[in-house]
N, C-alpha and C. Protein backbone atom coordinates (compact mmCIF):
# COMPACT_ATOMS: atom_id res chain seq x y z
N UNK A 1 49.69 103.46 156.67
CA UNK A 1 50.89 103.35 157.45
C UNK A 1 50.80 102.18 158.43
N UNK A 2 49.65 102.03 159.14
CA UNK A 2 49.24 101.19 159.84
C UNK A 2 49.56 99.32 159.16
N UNK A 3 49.15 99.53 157.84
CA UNK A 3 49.15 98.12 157.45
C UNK A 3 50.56 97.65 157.19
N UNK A 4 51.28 98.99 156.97
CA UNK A 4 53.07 98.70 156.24
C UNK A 4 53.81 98.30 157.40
N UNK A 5 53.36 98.64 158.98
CA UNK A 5 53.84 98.49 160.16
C UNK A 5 53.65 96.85 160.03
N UNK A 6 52.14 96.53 160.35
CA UNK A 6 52.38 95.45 160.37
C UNK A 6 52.47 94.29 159.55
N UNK A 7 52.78 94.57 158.06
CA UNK A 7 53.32 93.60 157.42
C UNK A 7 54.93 94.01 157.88
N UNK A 8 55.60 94.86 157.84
CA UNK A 8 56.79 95.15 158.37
C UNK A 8 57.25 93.82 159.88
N UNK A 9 56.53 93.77 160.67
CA UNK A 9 55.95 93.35 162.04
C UNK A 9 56.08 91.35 161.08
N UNK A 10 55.14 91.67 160.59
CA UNK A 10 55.35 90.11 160.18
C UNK A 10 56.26 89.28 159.25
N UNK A 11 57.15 90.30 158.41
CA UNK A 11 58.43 90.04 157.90
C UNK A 11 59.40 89.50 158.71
N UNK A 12 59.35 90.24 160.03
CA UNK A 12 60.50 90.25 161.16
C UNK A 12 59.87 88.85 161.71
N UNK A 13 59.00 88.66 161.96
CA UNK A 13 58.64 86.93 162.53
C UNK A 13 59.01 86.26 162.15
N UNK A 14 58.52 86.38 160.45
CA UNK A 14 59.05 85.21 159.49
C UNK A 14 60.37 85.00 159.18
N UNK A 15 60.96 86.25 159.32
CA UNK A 15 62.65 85.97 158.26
C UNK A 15 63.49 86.24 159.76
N UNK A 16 63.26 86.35 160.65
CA UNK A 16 64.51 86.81 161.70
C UNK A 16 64.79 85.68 162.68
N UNK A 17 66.51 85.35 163.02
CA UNK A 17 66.93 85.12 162.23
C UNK A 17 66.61 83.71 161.42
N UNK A 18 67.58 83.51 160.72
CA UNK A 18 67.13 82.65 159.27
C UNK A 18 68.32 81.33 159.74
N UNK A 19 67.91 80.44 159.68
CA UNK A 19 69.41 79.46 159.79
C UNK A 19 69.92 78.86 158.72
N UNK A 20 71.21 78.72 158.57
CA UNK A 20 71.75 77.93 157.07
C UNK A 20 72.57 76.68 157.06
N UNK A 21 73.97 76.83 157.83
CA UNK A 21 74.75 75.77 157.88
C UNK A 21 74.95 75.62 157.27
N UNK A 22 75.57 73.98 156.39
CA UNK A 22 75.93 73.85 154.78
C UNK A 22 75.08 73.98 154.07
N UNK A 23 74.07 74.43 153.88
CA UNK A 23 73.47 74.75 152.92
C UNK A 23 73.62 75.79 152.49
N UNK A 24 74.50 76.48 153.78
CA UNK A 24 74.89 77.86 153.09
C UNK A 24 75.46 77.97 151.60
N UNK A 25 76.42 77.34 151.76
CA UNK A 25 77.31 77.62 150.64
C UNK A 25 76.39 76.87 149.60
N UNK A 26 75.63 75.49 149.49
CA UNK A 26 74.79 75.42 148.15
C UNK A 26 73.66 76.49 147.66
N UNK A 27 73.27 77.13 148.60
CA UNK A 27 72.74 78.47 148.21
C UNK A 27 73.07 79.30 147.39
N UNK A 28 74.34 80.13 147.64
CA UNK A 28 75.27 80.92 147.49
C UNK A 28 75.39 80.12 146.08
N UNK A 29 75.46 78.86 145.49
CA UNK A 29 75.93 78.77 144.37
C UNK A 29 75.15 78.41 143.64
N UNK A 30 73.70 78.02 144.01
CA UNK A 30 72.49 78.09 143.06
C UNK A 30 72.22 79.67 142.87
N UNK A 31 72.82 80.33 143.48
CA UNK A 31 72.24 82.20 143.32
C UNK A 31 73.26 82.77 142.45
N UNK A 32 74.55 82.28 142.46
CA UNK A 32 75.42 82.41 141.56
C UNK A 32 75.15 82.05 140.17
N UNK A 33 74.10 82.81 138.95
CA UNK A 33 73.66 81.83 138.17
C UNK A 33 75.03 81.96 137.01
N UNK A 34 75.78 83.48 136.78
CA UNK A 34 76.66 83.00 135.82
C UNK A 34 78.15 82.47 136.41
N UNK A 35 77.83 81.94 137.64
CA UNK A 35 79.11 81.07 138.25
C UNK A 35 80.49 82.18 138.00
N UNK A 36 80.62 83.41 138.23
CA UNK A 36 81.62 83.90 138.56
C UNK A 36 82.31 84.17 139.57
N UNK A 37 81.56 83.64 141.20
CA UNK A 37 82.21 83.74 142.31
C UNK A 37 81.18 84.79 143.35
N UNK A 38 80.14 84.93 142.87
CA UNK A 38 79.51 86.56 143.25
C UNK A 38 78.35 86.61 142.74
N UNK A 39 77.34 87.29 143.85
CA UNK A 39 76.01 87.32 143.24
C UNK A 39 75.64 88.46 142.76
N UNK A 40 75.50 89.17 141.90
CA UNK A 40 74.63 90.31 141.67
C UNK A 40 73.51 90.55 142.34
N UNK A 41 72.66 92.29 142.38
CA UNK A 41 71.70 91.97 142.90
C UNK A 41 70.56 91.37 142.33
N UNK A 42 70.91 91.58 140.76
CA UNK A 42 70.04 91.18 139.43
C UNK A 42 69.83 89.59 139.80
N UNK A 43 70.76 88.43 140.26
CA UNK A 43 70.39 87.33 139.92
C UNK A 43 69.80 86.70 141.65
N UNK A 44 70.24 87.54 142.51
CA UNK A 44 69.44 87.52 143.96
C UNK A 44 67.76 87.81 143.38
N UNK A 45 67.82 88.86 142.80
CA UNK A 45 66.29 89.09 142.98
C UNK A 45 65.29 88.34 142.00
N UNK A 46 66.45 87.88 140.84
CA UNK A 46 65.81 86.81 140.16
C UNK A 46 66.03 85.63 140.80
N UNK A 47 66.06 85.47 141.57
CA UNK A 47 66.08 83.60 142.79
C UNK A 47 64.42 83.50 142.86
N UNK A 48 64.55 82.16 143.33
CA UNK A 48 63.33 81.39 143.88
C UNK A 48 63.57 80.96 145.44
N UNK A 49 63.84 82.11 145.92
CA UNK A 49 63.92 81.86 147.42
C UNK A 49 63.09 81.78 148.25
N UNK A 50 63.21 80.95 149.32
CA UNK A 50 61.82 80.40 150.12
C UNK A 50 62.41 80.61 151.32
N UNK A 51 61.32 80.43 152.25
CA UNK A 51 61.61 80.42 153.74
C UNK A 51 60.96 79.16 154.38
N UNK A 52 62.13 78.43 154.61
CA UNK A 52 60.78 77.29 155.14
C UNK A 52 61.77 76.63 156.51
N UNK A 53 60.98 75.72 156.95
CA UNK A 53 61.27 75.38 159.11
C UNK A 53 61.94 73.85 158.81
N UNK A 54 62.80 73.92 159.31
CA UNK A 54 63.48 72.69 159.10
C UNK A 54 63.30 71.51 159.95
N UNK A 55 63.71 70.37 160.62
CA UNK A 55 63.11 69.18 161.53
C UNK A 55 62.97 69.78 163.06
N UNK A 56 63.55 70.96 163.12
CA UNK A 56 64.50 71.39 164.12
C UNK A 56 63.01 72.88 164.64
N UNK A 57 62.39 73.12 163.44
CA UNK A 57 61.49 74.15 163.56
C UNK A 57 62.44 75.87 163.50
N UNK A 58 63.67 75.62 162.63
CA UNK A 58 64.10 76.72 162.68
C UNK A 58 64.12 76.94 161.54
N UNK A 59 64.10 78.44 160.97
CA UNK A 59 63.42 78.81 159.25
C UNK A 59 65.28 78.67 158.86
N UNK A 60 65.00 78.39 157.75
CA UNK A 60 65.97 78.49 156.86
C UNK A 60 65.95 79.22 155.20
N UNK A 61 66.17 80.23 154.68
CA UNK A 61 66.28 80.45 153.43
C UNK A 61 66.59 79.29 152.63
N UNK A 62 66.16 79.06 151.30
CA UNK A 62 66.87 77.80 150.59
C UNK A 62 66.25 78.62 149.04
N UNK A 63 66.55 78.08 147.97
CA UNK A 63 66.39 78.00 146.95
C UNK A 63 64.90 76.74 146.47
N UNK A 64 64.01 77.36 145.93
CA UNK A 64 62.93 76.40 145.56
C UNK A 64 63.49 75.17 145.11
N UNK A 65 64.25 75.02 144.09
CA UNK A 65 64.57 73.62 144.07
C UNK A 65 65.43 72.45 144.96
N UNK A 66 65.95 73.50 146.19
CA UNK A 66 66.45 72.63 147.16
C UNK A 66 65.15 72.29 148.02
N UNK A 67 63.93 72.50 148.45
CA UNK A 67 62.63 72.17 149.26
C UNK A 67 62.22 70.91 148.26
N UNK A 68 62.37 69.97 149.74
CA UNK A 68 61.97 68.53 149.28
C UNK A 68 60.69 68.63 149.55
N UNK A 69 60.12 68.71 150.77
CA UNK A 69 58.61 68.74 151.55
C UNK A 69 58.35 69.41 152.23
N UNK A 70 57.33 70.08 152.58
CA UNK A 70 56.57 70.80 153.58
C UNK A 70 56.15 72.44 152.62
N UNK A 71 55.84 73.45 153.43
CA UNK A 71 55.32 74.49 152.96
C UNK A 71 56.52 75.40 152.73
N UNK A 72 56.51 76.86 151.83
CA UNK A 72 57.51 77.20 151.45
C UNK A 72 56.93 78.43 150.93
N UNK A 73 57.47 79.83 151.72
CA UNK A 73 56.90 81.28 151.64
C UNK A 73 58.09 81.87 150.83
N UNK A 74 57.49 82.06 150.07
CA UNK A 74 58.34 82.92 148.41
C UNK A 74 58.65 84.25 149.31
N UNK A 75 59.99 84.60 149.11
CA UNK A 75 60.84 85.65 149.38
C UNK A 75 60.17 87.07 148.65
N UNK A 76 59.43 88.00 149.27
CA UNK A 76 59.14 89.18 148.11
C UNK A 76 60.51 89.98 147.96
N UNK A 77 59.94 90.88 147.02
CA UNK A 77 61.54 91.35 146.28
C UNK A 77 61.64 92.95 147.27
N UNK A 78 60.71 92.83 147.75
CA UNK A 78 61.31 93.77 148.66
C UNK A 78 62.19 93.08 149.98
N UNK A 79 62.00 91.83 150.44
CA UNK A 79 62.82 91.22 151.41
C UNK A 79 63.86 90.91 150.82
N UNK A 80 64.04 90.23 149.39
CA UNK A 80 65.78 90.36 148.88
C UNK A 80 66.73 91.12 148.63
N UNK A 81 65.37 92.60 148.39
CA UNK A 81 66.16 93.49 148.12
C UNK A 81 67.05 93.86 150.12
N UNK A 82 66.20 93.91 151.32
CA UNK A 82 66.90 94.38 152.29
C UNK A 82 67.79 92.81 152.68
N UNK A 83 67.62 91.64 152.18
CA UNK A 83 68.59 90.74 152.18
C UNK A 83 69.80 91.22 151.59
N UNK A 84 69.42 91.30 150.52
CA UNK A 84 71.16 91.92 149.51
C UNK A 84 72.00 93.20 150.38
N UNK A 85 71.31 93.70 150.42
CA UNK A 85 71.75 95.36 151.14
C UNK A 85 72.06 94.88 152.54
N UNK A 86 71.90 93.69 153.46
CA UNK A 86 72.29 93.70 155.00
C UNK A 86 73.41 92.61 154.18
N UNK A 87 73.47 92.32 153.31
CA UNK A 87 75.02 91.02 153.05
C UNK A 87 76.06 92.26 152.46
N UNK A 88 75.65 92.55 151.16
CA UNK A 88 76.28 93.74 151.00
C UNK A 88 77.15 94.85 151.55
N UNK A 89 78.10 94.18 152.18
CA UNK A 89 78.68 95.37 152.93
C UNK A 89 79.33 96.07 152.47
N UNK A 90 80.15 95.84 151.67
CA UNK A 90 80.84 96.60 150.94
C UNK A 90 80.97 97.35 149.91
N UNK A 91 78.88 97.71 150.09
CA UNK A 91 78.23 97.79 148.38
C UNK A 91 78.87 98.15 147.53
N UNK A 92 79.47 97.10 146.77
CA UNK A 92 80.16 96.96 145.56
C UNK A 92 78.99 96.75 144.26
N UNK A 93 77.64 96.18 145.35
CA UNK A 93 76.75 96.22 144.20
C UNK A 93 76.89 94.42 143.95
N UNK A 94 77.56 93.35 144.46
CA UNK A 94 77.90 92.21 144.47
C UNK A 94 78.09 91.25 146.05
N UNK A 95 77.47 90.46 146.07
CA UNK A 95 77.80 89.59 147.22
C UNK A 95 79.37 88.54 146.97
N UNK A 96 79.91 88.95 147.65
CA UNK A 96 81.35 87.75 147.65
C UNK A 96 81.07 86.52 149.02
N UNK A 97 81.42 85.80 148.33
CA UNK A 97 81.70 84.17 148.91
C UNK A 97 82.10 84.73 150.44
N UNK A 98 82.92 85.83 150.61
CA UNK A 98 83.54 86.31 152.05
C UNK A 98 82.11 87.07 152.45
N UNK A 99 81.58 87.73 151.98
CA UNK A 99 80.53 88.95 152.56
C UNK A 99 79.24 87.25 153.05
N UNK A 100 79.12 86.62 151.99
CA UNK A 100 78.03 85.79 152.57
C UNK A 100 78.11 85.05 153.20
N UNK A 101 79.56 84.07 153.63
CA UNK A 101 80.12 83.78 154.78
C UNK A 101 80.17 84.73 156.54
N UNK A 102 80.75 85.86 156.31
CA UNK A 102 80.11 86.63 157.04
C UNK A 102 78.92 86.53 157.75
N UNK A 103 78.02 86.84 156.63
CA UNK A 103 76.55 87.44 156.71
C UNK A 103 75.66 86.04 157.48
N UNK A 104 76.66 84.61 157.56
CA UNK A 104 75.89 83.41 157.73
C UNK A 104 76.98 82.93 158.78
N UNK A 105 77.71 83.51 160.18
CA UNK A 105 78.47 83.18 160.94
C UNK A 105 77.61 82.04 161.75
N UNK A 106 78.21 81.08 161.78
CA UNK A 106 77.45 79.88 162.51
C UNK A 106 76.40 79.34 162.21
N UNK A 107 75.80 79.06 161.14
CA UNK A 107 75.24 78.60 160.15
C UNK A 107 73.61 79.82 160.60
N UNK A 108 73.68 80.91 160.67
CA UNK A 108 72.77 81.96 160.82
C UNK A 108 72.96 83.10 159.82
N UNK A 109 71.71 82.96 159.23
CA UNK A 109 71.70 84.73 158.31
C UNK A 109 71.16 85.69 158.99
N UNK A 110 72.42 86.85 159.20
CA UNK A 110 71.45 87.72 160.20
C UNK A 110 70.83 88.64 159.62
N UNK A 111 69.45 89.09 159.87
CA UNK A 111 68.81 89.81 159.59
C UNK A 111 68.63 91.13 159.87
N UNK A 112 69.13 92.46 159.33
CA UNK A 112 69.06 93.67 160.78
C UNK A 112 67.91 94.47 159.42
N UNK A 113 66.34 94.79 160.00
CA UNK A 113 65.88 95.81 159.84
C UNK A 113 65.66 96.74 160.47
């Protein structure tokens, strides 16, 4: 229990919050892999999502093939899975262009565990 605390403990360091800005939306459409407007949770958890610090030293989610340089901490599928589920509001079971707009007000993904 002790160790789940504090990897729990060090999730919240790493991923809280997350910054995006326009990259939001190129996100959102590299995660979109059959381009219908909407992510499943199937093609979220199949992403290559990273967490990495931008010039600015603030983390940003991105997609592996958007990281030009520096270091880059692979998303576990238990963090996409409580990613999907805090965008998800309306669990429809699908992220919409509106829910991830939302979920990224002022170029921030908020994180609530």
């Amino acid at each position: 229990m002790k160790q789940l605390i504090v990897c729990a403990a060090t999730a919240l360091t790493v991923l809280g919050p997350v910054a995006g800005n326009a990259g939001d939306e190129a996100v959102f459409n590299r995660l979109d892999a059959d381009k219908n407007g909407r992510i499943s949770r199937d093609e979220l958890l199949k992403s290559d999502l990273v967490v990495v610090k931008d010039a600015k030293g603030q983390q940003q989610v991105l997609h592996r093939d958007m990281v030009k340089q520096g270091d880059a901490a692979a998303l576990t599928e238990a963090q996409k899975q409580r990613l999907f589920g805090t965008i998800d509001t309306d669990k429809s079971g699908h992220i919409s262009r509106k829910e991830w707009n939302r979920a990224s007000p002022n170029g921030f993904i908020l994180w609530k565990f």
